[in-house]
Structures are given as structure tokens and as C-alpha cells.
PDB file of N, CA and C in Angstrom:
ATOM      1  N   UNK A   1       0.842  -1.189   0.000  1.00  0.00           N
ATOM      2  CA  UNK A   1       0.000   0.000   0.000  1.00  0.00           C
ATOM      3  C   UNK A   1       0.881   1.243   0.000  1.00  0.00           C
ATOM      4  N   UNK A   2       0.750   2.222  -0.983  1.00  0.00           N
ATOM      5  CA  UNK A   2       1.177   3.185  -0.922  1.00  0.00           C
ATOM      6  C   UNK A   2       0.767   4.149  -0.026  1.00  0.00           C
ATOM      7  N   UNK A   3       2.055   5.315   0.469  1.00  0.00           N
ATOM      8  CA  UNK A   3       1.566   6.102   2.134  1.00  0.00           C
ATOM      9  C   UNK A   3       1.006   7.076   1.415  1.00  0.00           C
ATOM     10  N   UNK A   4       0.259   8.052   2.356  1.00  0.00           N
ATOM     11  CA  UNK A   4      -0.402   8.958   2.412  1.00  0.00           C
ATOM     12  C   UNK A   4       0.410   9.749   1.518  1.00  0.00           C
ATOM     13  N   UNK A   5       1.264   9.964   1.702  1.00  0.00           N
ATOM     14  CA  UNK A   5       2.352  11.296   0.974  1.00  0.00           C
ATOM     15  C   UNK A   5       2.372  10.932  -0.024  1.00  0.00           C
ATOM     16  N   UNK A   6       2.741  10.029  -0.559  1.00  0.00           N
ATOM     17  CA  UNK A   6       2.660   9.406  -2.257  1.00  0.00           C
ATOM     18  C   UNK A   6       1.003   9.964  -2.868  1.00  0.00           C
ATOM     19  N   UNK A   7       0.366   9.327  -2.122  1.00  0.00           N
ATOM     20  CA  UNK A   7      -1.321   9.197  -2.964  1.00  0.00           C
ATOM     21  C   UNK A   7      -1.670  10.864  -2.815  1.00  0.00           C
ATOM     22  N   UNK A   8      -1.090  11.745  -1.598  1.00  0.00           N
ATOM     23  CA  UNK A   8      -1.361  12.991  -1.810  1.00  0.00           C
ATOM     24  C   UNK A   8      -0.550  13.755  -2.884  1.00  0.00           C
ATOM     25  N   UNK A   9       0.564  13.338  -2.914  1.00  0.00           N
ATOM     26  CA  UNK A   9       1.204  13.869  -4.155  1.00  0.00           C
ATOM     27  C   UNK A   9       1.017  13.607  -5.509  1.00  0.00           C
ATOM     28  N   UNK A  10       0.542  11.917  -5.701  1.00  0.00           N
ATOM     29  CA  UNK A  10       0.114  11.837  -7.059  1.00  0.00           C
ATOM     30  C   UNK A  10      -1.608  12.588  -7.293  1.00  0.00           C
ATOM     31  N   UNK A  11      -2.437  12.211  -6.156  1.00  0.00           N
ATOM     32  CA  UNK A  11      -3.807  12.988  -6.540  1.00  0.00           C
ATOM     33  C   UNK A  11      -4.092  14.883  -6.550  1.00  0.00           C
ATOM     34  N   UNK A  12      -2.807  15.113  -5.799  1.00  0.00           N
ATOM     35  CA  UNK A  12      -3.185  17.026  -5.488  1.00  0.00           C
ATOM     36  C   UNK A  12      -2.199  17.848  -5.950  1.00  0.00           C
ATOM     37  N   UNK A  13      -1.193  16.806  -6.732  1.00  0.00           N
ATOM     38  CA  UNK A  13       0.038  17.610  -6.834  1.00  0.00           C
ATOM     39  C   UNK A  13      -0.319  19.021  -7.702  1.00  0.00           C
ATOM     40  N   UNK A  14      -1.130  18.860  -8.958  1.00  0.00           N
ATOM     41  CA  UNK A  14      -1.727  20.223  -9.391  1.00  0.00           C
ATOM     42  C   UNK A  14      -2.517  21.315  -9.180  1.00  0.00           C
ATOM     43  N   UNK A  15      -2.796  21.101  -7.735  1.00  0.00           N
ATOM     44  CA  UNK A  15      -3.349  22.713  -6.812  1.00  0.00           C
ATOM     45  C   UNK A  15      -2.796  23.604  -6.373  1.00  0.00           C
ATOM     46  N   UNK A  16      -2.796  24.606  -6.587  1.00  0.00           N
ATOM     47  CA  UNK A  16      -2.051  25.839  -6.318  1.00  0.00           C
ATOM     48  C   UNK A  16      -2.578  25.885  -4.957  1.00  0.00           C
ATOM     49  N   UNK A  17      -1.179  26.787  -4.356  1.00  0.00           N
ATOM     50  CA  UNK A  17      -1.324  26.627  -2.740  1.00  0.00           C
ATOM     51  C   UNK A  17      -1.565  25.373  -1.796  1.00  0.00           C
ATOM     52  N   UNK A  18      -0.821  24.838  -2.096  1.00  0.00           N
ATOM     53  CA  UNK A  18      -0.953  23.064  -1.404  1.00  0.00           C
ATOM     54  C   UNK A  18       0.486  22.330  -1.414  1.00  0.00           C
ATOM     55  N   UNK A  19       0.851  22.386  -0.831  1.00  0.00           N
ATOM     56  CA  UNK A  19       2.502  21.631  -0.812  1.00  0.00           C
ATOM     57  C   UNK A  19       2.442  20.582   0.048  1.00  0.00           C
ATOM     58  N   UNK A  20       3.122  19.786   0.195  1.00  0.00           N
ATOM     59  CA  UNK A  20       2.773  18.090   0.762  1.00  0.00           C
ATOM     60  C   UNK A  20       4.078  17.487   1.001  1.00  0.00           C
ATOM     61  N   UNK A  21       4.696  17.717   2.322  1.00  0.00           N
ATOM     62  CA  UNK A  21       5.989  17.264   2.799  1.00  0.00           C
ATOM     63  C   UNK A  21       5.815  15.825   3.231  1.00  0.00           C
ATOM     64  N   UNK A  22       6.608  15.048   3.440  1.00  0.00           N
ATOM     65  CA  UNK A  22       7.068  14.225   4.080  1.00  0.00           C
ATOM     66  C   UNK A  22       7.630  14.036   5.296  1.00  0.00           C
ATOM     67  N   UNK A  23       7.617  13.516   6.293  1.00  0.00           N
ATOM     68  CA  UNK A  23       8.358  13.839   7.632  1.00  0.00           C
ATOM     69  C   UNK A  23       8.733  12.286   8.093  1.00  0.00           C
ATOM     70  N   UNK A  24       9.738  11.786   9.194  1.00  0.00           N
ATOM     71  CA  UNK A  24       9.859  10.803   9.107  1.00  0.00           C
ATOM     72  C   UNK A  24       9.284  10.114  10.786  1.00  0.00           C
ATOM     73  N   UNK A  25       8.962  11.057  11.304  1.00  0.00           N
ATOM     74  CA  UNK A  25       7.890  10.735  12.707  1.00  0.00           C
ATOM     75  C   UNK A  25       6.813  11.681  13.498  1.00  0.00           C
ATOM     76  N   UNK A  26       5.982  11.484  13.600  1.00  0.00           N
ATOM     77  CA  UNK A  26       4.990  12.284  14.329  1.00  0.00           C
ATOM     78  C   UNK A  26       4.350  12.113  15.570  1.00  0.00           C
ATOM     79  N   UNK A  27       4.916  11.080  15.992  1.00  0.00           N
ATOM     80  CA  UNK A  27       4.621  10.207  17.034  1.00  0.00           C
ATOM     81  C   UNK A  27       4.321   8.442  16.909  1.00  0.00           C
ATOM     82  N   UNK A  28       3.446   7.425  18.150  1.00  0.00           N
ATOM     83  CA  UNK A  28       3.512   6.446  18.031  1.00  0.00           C
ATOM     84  C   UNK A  28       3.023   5.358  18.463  1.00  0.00           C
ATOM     85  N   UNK A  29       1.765   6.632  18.730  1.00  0.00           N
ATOM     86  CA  UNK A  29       0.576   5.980  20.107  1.00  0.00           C
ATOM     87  C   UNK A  29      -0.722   5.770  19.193  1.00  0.00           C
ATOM     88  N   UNK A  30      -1.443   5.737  19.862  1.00  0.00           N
ATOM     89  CA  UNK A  30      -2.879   5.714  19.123  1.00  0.00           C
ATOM     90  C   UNK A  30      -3.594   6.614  18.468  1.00  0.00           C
ATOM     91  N   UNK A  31      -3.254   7.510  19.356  1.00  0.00           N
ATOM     92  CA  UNK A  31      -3.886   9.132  19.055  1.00  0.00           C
ATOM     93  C   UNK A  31      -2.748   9.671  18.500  1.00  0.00           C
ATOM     94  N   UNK A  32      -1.992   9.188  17.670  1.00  0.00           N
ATOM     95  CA  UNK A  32      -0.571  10.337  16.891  1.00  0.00           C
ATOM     96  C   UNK A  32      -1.413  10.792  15.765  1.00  0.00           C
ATOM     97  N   UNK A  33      -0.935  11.509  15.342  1.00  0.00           N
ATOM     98  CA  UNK A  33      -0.778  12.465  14.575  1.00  0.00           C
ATOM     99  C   UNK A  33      -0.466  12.231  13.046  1.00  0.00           C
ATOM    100  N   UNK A  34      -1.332  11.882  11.696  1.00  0.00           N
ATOM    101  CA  UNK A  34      -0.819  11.732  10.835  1.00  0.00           C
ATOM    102  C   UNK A  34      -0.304  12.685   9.636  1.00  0.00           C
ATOM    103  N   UNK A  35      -1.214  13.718  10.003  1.00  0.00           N
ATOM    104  CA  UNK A  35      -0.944  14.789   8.665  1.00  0.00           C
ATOM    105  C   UNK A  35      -1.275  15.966   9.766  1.00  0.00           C
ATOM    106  N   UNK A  36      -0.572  17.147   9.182  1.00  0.00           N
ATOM    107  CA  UNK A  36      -0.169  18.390   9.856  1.00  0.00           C
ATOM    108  C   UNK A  36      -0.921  19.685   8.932  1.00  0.00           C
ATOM    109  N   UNK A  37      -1.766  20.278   8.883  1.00  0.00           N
ATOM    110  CA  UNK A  37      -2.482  21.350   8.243  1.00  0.00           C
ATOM    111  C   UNK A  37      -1.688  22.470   8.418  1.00  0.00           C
ATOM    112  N   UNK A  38      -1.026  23.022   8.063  1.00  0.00           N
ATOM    113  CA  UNK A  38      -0.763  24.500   7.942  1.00  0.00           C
ATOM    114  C   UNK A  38      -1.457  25.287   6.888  1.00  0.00           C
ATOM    115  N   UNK A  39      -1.181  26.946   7.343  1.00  0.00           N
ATOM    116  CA  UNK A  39      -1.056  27.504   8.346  1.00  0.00           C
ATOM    117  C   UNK A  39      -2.148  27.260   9.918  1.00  0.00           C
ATOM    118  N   UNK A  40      -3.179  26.566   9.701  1.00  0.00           N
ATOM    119  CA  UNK A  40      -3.490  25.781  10.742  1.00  0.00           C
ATOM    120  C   UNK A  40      -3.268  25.568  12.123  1.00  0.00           C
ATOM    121  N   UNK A  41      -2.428  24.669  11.856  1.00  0.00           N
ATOM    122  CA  UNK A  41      -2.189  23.946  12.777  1.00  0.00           C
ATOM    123  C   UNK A  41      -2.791  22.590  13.506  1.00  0.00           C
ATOM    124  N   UNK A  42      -4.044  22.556  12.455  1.00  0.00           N
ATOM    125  CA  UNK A  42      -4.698  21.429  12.864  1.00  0.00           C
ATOM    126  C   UNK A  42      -4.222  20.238  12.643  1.00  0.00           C
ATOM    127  N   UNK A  43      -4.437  19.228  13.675  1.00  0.00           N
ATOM    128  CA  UNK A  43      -3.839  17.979  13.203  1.00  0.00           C
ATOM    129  C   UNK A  43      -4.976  16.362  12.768  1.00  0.00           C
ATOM    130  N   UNK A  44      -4.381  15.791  12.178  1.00  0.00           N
ATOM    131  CA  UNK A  44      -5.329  14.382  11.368  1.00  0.00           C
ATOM    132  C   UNK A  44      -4.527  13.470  11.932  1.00  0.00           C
ATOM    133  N   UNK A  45      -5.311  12.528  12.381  1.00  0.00           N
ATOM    134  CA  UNK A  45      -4.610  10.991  12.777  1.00  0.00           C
ATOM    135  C   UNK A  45      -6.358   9.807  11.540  1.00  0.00           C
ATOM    136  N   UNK A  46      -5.383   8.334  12.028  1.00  0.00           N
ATOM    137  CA  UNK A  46      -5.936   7.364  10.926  1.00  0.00           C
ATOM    138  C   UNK A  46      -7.042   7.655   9.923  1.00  0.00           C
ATOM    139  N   UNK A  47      -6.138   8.652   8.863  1.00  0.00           N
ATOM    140  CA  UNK A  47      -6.842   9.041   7.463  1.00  0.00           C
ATOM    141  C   UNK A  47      -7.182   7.639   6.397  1.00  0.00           C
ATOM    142  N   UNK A  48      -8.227   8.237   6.070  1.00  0.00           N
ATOM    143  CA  UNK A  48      -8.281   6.988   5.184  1.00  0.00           C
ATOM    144  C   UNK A  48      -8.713   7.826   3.837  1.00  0.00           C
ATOM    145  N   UNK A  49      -8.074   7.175   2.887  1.00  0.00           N
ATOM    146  CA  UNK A  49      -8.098   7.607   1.417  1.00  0.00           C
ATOM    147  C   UNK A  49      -9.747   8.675   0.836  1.00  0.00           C
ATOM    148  N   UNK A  50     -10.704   7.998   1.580  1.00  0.00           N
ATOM    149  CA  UNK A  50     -12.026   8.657   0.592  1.00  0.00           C
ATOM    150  C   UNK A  50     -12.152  10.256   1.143  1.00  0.00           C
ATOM    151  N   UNK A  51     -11.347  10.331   2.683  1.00  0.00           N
ATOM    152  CA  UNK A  51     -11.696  12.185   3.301  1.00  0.00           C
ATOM    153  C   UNK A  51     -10.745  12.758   2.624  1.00  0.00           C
ATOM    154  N   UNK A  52      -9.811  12.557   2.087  1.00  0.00           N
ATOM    155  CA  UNK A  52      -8.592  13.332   1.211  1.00  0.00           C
ATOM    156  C   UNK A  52      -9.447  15.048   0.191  1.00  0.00           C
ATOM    157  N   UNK A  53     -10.507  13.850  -0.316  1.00  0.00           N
ATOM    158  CA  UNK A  53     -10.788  15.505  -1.098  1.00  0.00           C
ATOM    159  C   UNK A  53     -11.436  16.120  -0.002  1.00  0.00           C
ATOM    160  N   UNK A  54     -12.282  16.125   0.721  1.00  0.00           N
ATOM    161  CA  UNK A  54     -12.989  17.417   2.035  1.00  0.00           C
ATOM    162  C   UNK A  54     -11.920  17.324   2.144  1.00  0.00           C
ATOM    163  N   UNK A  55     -10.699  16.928   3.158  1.00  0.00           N
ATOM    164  CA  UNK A  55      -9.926  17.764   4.198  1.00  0.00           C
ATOM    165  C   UNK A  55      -9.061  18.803   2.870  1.00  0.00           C
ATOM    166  N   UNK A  56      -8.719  18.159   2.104  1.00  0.00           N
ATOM    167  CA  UNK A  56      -7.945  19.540   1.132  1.00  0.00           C
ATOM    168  C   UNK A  56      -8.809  20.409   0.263  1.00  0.00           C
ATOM    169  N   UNK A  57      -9.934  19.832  -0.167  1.00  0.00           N
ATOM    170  CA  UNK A  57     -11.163  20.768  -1.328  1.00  0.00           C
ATOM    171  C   UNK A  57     -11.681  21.978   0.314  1.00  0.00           C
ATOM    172  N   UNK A  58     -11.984  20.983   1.220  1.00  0.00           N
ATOM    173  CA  UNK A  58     -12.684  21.872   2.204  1.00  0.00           C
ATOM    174  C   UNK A  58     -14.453  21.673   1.206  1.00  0.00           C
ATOM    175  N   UNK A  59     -15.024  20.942   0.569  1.00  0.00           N
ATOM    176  CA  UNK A  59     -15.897  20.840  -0.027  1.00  0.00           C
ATOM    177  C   UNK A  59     -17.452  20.511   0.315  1.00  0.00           C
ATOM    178  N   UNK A  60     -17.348  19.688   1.967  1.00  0.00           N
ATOM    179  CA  UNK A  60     -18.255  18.718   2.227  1.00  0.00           C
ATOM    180  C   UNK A  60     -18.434  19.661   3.835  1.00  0.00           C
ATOM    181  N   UNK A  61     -18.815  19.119   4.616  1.00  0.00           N
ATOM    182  CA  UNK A  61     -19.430  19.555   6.020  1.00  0.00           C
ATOM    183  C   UNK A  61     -18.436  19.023   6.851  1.00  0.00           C
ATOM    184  N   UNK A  62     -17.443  19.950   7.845  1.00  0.00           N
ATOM    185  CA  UNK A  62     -16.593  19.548   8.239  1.00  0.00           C
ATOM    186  C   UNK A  62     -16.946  18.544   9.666  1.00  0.00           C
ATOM    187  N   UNK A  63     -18.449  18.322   9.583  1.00  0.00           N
ATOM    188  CA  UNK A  63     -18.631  16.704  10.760  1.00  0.00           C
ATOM    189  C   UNK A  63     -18.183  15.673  10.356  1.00  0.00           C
ATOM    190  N   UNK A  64     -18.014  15.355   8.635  1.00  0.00           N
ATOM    191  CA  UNK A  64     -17.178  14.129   7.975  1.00  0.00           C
ATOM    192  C   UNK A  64     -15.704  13.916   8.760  1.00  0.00           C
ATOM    193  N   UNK A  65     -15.332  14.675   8.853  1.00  0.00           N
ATOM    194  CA  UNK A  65     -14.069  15.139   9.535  1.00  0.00           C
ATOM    195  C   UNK A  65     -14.143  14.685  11.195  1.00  0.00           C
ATOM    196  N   UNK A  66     -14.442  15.142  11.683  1.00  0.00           N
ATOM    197  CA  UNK A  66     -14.682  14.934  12.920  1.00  0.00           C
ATOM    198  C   UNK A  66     -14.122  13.489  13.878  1.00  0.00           C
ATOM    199  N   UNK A  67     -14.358  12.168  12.934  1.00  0.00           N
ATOM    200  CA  UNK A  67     -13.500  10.832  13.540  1.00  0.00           C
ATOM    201  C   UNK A  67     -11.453  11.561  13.416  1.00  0.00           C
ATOM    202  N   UNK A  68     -11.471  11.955  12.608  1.00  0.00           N
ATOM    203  CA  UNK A  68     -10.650  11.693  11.681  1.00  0.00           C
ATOM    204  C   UNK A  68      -9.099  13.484  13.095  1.00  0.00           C
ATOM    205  N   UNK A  69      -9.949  14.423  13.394  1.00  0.00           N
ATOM    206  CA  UNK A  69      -9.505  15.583  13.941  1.00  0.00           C
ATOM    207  C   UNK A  69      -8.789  14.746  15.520  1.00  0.00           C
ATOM    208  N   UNK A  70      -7.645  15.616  15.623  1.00  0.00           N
ATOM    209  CA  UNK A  70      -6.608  15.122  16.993  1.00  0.00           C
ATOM    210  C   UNK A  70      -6.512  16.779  17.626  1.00  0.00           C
ATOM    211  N   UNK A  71      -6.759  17.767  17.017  1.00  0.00           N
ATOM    212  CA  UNK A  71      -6.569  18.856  17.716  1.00  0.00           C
ATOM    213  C   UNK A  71      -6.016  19.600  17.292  1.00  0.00           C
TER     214      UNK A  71
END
């Protein structure tokens, strides 16, 4: 299975204003931390492929979101 950073880079790489780093830890517990929102600051833990367009379009009702938010 390809990671998050790959599938975000091959599906969003052509949006302006959207850049998509890589990092090599964020933690290692249950509640870590998978993706980092800037300027934000909000954080995403166990994303799963279908919220990708809301959390970056911002398109849908942000309660979809809601399993998905760490703080």
C-alpha cells in the first residue's frame, strides 16, 4: 500500500497553494498524529483515502471530519 504522501502527491500535486511534505515521525501511540495542516495547525490521525478531497477541497461539512480531527 502506498503512504499517504505518495497518494497525496500523485492525486493534489496540481493545486495551487498546497505543498505536501514528508516527515519521518509524528509520534507512536494511538492518538498520533498523521498529517499536519498549515497555516493551521490542525492535526489528522488514521486518514483513510475517501476524506482526502474534504480535508484539502474543504468541499463537504466539516462533521465528515470529525472521527478523523486530533486537535
Amino acid at each position: 500500500m502506498r503512504s499517504i504522501y505518495e497518494k497525496l502527491r500523485k492525486e493534489f500535486a496540481t493545486l495551487e497553494n498546497l505543498r505536501v511534505w514528508r516527515c519521518s515521525y509524528l509520534g507512536g501511540h494511538q492518538f498520533a498524529t498523521t498529517l499536519i495542516d498549515f497555516p493551521t495547525g490542525q492535526v489528522w490521525g488514521h486518514l483513510e483515502r475517501q476524506i482526502f478531497f474534504t480535508l484539502i477541497l474543504r468541499n463537504s461539512p466539516v462533521t465528515v471530519l470529525r472521527l478523523f480531527y486530533r486537535g
